[in-house]
C-alpha atoms as a PDB file:
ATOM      1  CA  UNK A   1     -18.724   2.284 -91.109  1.00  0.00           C
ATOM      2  CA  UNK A   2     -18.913   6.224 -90.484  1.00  0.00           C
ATOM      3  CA  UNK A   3     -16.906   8.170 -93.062  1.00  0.00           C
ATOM      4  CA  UNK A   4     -16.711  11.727 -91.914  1.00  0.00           C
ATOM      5  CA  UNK A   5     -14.937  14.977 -93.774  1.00  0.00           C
ATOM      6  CA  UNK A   6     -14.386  18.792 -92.035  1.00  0.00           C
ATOM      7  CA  UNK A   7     -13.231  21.753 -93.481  1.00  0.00           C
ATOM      8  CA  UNK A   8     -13.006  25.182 -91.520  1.00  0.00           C
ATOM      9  CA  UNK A   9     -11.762  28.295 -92.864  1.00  0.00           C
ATOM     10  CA  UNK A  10     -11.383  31.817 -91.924  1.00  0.00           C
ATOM     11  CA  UNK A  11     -13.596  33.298 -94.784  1.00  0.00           C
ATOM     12  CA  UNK A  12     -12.532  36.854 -96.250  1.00  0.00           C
ATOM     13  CA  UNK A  13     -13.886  39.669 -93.574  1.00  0.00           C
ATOM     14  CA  UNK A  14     -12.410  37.994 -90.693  1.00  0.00           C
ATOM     15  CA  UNK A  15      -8.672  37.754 -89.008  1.00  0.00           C
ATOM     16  CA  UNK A  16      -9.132  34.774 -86.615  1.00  0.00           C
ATOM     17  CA  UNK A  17     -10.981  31.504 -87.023  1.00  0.00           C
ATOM     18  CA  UNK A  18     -13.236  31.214 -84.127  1.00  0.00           C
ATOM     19  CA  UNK A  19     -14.906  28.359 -85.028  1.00  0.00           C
ATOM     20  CA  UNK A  20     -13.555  24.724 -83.613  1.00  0.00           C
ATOM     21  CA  UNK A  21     -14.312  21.116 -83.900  1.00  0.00           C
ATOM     22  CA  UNK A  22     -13.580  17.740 -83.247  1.00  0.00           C
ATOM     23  CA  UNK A  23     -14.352  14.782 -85.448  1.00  0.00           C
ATOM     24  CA  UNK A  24     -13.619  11.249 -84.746  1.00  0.00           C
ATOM     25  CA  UNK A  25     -11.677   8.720 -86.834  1.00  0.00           C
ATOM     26  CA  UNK A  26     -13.923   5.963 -88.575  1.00  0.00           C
ATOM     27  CA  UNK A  27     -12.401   2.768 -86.073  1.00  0.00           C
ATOM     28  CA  UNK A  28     -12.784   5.129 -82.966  1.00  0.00           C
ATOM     29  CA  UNK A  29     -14.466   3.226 -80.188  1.00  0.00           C
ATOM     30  CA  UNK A  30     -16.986   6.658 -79.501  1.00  0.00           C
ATOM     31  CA  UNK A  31     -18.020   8.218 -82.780  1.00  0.00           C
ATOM     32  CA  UNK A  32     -18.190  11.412 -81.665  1.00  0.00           C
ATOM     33  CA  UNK A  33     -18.550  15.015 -83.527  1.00  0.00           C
ATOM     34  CA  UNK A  34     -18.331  18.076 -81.968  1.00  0.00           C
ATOM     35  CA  UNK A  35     -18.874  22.048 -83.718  1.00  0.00           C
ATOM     36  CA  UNK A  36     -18.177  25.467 -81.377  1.00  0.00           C
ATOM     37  CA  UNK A  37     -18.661  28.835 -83.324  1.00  0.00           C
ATOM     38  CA  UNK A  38     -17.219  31.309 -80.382  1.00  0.00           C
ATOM     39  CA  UNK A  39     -17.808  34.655 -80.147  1.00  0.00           C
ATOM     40  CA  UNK A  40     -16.608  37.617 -77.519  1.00  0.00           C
ATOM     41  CA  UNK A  41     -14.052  39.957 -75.972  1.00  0.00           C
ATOM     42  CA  UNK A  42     -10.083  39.984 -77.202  1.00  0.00           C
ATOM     43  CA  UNK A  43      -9.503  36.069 -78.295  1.00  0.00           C
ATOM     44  CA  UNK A  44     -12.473  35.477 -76.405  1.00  0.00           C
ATOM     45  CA  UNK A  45     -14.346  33.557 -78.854  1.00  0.00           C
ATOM     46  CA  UNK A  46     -11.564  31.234 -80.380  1.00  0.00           C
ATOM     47  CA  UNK A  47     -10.642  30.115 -76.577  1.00  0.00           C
ATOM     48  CA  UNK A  48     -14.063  29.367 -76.035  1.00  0.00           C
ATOM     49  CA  UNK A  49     -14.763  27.093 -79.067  1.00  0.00           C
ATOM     50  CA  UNK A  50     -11.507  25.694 -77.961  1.00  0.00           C
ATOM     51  CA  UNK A  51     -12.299  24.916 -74.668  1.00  0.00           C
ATOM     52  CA  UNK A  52     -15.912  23.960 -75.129  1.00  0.00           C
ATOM     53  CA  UNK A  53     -15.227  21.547 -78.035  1.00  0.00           C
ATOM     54  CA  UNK A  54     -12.152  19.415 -75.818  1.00  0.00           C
ATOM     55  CA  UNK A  55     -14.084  20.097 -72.343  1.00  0.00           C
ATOM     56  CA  UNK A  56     -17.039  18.585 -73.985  1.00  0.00           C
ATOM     57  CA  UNK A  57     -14.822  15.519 -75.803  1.00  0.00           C
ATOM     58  CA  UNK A  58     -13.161  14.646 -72.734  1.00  0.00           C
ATOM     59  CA  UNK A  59     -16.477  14.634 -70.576  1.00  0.00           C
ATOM     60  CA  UNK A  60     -18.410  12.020 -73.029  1.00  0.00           C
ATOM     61  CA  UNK A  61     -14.983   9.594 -73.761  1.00  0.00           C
ATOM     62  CA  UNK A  62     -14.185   9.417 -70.299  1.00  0.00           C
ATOM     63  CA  UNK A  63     -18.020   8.528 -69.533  1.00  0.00           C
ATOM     64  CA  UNK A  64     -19.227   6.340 -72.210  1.00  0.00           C
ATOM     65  CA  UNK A  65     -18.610   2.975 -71.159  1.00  0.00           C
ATOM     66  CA  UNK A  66     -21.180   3.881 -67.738  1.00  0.00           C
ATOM     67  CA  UNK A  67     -23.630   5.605 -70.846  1.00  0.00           C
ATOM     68  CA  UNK A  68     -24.449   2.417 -73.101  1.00  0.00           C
ATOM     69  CA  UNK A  69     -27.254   1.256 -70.972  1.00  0.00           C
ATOM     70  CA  UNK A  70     -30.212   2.902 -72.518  1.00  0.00           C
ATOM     71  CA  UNK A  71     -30.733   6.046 -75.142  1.00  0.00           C
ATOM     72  CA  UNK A  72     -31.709   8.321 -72.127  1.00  0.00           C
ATOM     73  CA  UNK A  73     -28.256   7.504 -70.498  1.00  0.00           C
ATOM     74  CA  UNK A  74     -26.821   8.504 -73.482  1.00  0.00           C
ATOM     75  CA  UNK A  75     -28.591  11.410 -74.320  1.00  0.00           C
ATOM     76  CA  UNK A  76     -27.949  12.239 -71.020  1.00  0.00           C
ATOM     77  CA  UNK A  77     -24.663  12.373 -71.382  1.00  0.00           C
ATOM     78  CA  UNK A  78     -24.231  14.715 -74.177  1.00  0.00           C
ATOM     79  CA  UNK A  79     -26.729  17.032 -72.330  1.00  0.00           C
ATOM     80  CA  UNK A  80     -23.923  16.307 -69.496  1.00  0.00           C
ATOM     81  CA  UNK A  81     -20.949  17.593 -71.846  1.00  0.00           C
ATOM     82  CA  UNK A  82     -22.621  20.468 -72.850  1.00  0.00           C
ATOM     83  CA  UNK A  83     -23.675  21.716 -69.341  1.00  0.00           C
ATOM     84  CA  UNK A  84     -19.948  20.732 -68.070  1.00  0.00           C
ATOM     85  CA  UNK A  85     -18.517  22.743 -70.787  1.00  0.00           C
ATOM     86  CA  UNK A  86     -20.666  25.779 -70.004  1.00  0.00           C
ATOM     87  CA  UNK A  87     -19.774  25.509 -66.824  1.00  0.00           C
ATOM     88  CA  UNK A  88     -16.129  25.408 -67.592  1.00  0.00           C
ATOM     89  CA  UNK A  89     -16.062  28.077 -70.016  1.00  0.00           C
ATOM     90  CA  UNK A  90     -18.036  30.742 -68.016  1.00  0.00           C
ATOM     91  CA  UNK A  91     -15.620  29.984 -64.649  1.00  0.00           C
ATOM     92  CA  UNK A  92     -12.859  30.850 -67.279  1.00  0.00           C
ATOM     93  CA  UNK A  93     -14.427  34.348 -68.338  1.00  0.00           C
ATOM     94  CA  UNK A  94     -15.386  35.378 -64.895  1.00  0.00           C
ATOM     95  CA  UNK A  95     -11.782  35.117 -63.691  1.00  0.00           C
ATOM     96  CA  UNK A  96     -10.508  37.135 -66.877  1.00  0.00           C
ATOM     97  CA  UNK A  97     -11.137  40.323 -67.611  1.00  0.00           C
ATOM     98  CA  UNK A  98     -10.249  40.323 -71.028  1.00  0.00           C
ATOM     99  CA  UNK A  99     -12.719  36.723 -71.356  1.00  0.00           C
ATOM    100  CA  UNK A 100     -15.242  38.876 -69.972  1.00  0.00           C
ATOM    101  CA  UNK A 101     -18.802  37.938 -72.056  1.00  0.00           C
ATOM    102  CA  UNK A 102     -16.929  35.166 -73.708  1.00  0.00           C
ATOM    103  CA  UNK A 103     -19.320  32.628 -75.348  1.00  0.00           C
ATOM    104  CA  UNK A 104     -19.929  29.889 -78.162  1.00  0.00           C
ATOM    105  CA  UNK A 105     -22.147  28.103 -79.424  1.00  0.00           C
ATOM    106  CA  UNK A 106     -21.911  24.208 -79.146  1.00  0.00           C
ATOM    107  CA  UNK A 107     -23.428  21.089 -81.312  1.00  0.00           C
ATOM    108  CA  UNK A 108     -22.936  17.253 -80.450  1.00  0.00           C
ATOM    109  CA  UNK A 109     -23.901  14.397 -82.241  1.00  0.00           C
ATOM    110  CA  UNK A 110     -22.972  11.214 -80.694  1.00  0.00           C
ATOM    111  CA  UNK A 111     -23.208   8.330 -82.974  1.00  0.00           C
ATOM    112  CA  UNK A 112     -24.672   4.668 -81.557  1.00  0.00           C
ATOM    113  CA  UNK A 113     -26.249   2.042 -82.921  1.00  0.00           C
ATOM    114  CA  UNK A 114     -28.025   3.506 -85.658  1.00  0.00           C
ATOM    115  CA  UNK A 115     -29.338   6.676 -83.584  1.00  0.00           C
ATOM    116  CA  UNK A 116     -28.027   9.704 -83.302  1.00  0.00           C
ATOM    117  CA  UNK A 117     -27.918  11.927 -79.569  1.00  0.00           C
ATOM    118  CA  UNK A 118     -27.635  15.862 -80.213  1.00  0.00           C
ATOM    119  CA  UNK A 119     -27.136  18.303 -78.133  1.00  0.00           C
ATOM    120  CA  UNK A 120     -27.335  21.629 -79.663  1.00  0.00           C
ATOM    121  CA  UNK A 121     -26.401  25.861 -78.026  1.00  0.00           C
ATOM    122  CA  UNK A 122     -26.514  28.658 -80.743  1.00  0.00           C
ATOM    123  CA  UNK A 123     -26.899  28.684 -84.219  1.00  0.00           C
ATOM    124  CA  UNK A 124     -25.089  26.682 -85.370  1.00  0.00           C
ATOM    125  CA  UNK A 125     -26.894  24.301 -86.788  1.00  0.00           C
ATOM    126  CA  UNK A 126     -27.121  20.563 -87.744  1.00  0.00           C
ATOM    127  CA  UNK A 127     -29.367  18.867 -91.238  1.00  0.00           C
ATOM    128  CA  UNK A 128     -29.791  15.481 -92.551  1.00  0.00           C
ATOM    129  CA  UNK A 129     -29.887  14.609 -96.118  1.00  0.00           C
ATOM    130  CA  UNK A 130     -32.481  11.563 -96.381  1.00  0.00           C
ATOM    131  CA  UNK A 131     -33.066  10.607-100.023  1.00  0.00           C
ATOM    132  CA  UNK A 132     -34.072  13.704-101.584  1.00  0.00           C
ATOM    133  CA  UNK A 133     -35.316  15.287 -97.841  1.00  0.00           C
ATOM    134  CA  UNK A 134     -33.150  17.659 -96.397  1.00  0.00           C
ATOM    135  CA  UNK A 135     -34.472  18.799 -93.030  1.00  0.00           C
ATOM    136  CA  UNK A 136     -32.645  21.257 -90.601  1.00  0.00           C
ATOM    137  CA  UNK A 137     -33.002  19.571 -87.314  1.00  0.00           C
ATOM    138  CA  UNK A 138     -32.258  22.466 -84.935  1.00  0.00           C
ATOM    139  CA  UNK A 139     -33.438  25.250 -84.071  1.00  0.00           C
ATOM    140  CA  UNK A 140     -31.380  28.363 -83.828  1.00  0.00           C
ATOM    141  CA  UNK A 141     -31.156  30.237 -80.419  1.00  0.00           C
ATOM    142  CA  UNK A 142     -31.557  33.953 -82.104  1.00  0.00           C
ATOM    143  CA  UNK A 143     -33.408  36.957 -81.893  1.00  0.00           C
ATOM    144  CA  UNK A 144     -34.235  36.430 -85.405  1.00  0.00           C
ATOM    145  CA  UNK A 145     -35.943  32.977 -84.883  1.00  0.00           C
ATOM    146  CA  UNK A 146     -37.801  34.193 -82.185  1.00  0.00           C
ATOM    147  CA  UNK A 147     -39.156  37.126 -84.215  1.00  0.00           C
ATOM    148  CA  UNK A 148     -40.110  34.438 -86.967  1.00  0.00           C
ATOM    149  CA  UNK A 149     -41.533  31.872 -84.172  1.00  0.00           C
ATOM    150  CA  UNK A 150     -43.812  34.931 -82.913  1.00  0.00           C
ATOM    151  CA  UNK A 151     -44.701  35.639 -86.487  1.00  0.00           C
ATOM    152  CA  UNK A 152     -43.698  39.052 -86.205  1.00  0.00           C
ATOM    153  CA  UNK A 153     -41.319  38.141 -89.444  1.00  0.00           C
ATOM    154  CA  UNK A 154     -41.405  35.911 -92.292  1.00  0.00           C
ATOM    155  CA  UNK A 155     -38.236  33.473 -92.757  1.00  0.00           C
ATOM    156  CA  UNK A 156     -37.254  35.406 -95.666  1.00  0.00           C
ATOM    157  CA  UNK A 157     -37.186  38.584 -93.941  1.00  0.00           C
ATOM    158  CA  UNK A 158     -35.237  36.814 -91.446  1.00  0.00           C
ATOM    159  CA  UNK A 159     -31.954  36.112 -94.021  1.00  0.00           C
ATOM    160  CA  UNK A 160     -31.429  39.885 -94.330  1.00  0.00           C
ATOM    161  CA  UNK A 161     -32.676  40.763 -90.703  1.00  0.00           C
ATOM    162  CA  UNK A 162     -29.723  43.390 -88.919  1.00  0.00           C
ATOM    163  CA  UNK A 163     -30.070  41.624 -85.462  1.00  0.00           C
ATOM    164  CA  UNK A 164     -29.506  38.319 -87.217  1.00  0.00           C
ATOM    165  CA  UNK A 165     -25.945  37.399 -85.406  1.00  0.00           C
ATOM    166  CA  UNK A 166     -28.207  38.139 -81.834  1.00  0.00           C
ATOM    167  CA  UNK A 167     -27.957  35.072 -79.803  1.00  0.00           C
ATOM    168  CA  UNK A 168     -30.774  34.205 -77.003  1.00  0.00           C
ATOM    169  CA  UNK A 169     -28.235  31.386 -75.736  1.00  0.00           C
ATOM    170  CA  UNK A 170     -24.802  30.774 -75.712  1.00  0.00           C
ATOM    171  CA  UNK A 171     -22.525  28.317 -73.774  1.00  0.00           C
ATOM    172  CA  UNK A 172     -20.288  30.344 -71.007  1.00  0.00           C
ATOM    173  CA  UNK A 173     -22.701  33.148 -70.625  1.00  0.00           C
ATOM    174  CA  UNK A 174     -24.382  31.973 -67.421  1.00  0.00           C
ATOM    175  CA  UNK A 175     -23.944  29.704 -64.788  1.00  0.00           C
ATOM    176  CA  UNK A 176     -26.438  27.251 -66.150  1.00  0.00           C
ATOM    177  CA  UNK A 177     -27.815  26.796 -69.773  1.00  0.00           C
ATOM    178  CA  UNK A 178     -30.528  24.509 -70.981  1.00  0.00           C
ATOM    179  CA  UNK A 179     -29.667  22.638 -73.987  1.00  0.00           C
ATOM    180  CA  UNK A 180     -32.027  21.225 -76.726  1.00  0.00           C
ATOM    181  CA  UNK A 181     -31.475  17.204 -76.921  1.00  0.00           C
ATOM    182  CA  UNK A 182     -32.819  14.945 -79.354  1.00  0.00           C
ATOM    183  CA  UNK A 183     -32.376  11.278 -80.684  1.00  0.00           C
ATOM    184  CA  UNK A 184     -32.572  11.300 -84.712  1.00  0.00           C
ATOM    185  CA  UNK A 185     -32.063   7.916 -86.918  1.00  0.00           C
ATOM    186  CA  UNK A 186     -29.597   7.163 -88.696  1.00  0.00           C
ATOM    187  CA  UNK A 187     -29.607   5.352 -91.465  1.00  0.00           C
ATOM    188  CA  UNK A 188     -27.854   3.655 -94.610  1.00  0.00           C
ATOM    189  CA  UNK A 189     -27.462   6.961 -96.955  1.00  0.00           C
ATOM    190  CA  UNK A 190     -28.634   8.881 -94.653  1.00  0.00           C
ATOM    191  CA  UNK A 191     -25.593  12.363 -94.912  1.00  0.00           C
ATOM    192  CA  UNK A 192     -25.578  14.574 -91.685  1.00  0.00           C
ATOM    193  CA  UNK A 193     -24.062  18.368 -92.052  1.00  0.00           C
ATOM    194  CA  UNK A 194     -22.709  20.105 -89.173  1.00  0.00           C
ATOM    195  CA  UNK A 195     -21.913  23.744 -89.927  1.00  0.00           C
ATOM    196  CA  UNK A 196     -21.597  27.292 -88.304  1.00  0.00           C
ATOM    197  CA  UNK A 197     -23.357  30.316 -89.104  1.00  0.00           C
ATOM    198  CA  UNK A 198     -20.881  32.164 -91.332  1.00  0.00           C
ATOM    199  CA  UNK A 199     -21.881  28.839 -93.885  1.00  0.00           C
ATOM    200  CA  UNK A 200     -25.825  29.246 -93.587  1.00  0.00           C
ATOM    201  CA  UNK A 201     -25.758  32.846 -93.634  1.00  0.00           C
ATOM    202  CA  UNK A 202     -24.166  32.756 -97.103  1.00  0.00           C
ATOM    203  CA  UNK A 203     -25.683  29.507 -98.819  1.00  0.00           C
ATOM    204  CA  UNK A 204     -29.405  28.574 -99.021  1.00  0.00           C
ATOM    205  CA  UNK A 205     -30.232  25.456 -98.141  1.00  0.00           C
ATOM    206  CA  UNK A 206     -31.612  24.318-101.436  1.00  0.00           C
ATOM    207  CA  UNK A 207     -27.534  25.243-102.593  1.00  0.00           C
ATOM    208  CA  UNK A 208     -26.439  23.303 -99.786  1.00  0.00           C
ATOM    209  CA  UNK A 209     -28.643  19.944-100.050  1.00  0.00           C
ATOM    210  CA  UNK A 210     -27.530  20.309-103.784  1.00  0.00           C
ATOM    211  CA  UNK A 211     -23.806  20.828-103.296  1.00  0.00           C
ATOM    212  CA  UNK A 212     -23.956  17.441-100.797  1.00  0.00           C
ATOM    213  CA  UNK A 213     -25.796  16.009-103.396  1.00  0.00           C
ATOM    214  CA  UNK A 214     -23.000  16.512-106.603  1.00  0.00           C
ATOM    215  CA  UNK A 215     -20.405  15.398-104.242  1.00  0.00           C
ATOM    216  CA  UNK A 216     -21.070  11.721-102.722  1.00  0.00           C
ATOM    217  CA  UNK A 217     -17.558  11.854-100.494  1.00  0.00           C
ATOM    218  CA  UNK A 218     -16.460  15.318 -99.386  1.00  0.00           C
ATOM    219  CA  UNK A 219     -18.875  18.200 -99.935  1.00  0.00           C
ATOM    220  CA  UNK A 220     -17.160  20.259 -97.538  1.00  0.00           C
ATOM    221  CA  UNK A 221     -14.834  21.784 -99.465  1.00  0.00           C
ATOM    222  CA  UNK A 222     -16.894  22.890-102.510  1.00  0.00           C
ATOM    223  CA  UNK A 223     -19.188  24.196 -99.766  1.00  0.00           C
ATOM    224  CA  UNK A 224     -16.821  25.981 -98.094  1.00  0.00           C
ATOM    225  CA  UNK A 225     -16.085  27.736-101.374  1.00  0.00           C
ATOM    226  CA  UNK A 226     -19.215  28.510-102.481  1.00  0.00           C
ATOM    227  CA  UNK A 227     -19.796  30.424 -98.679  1.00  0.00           C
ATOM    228  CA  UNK A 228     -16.113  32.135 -99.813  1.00  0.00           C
ATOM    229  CA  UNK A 229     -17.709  33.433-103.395  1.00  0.00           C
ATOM    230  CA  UNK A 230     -20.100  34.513-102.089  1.00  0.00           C
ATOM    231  CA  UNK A 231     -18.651  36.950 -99.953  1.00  0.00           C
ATOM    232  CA  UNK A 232     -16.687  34.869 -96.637  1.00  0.00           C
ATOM    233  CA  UNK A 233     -18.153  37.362 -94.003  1.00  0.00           C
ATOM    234  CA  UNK A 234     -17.372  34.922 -90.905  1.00  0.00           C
ATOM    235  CA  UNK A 235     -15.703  31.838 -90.614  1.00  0.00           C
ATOM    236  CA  UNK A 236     -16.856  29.032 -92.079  1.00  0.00           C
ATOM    237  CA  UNK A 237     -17.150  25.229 -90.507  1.00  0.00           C
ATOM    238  CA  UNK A 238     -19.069  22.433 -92.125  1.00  0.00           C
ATOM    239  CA  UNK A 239     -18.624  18.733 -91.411  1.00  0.00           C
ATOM    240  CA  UNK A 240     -20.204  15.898 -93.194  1.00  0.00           C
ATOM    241  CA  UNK A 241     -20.935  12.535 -91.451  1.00  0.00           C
ATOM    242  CA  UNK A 242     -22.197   9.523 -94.200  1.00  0.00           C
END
């Protein structure tokens, strides 16, 4: 049985909570979990998490039952959500001129069988807690990652870099977007956090792995506070799958 916990909060710095999810109930037929962080023009962000996160949903409920054949029909399908949902969301901003540039990012973790199909846009980002390993297993879509990939910066350097909200990909800013899908395990004890950027950007990850760790049911909460002491400069999303 999946137990799953989500907390979102506005942090301190900002007015509107941009960030939106979707998390499935633990006798749910598809166990499904779903993170947008949005971003853009007046309300533009928080209607595009909206609309990604329940475009997405909709897409991989109503096609599941045709998706159980193989893992590659079901990875396909979250890759499917994610490119309907772009789709969806950047028809929306190009017919308002106030959604203009609209964009969010988008992760997906399917549950099935002991595996688990991602999709992941942004950076936001998704870990798993195995034993004592805690390993990010995304990769963020920045300018600051990129710098760090080249080698032109070190990963410290990147925490304080001033580009380091610059997306290279977002869902809804083009026509077509290319999303990174992988299968992970998933196994007895094994803890997966989903989380947005305004909880990474304000927590290391040795703090995080050793929050989940302290608190075997929900460590969202005391995460989500620890991102608010130390200063709540963007909304704040994490979500916990055991």
């Amino acid at each position: 049985m999946i137990q799953a916990f989500a907390t979102s909060d506005v942090g301190k710095a900002r007015e509107i909570n941009e960030d939106y999810f979707y998390v499935s109930y633990p006798n749910d037929k598809v166990q499904l979990f779903i993170l947008a962080d949005g971003m853009g023009g007046y309300n533009g962000g928080e209607i595009a998490s909206q609309l990604a996160v329940k475009t997405a949903k909709n897409y991989i409920i109503d096609n599941y039952d045709k998706s159980l054949e193989s893992k590659e029909t079901l990875l396909e399908l979250v890759k499917g959500a994610s490119q309907y949902a772009n789709l969806v969301v950047h028809e929306k901003s190009e017919k308002n001129v106030e959604l203009r540039k609209m964009g969010t990012t988008l992760d997906i973790c399917l549950f099935y069988q002991s595996k688990a199909f991602i999709s992941h846009i942004g950076d936001s980002r998704i870990y798993r807690l195995r034993k004592d390993f805690f390993r990010k297993l995304t990769k963020d879509h920045s300018y600051v990652q990129q710098l760090v990939d080249e080698g032109k910066i070190t990963e410290e350097e990147s925490k304080s870099h001033p580009d380091k909200n610059m997306l290279m990909k977002a869902l809804g800013c083009s026509e077509y977007i290319e999303p990174d899908c992988m299968i992970k395990g998933f196994i007895k004890g094994d803890v997966y956090l989903m989380c947005s950027d305004g909880l990474t950007n304000m927590i290391s990850d040795e703090e995080i792995c050793k929050i989940i760790s302290e608190n075997p049911t929900d460590a969202t909460k005391p995460l989500v506070q620890k991102a608010n002491d130390n200063g709540g400069r963007d909304n704040i999303t994490a979500i916990i799958i055991r």
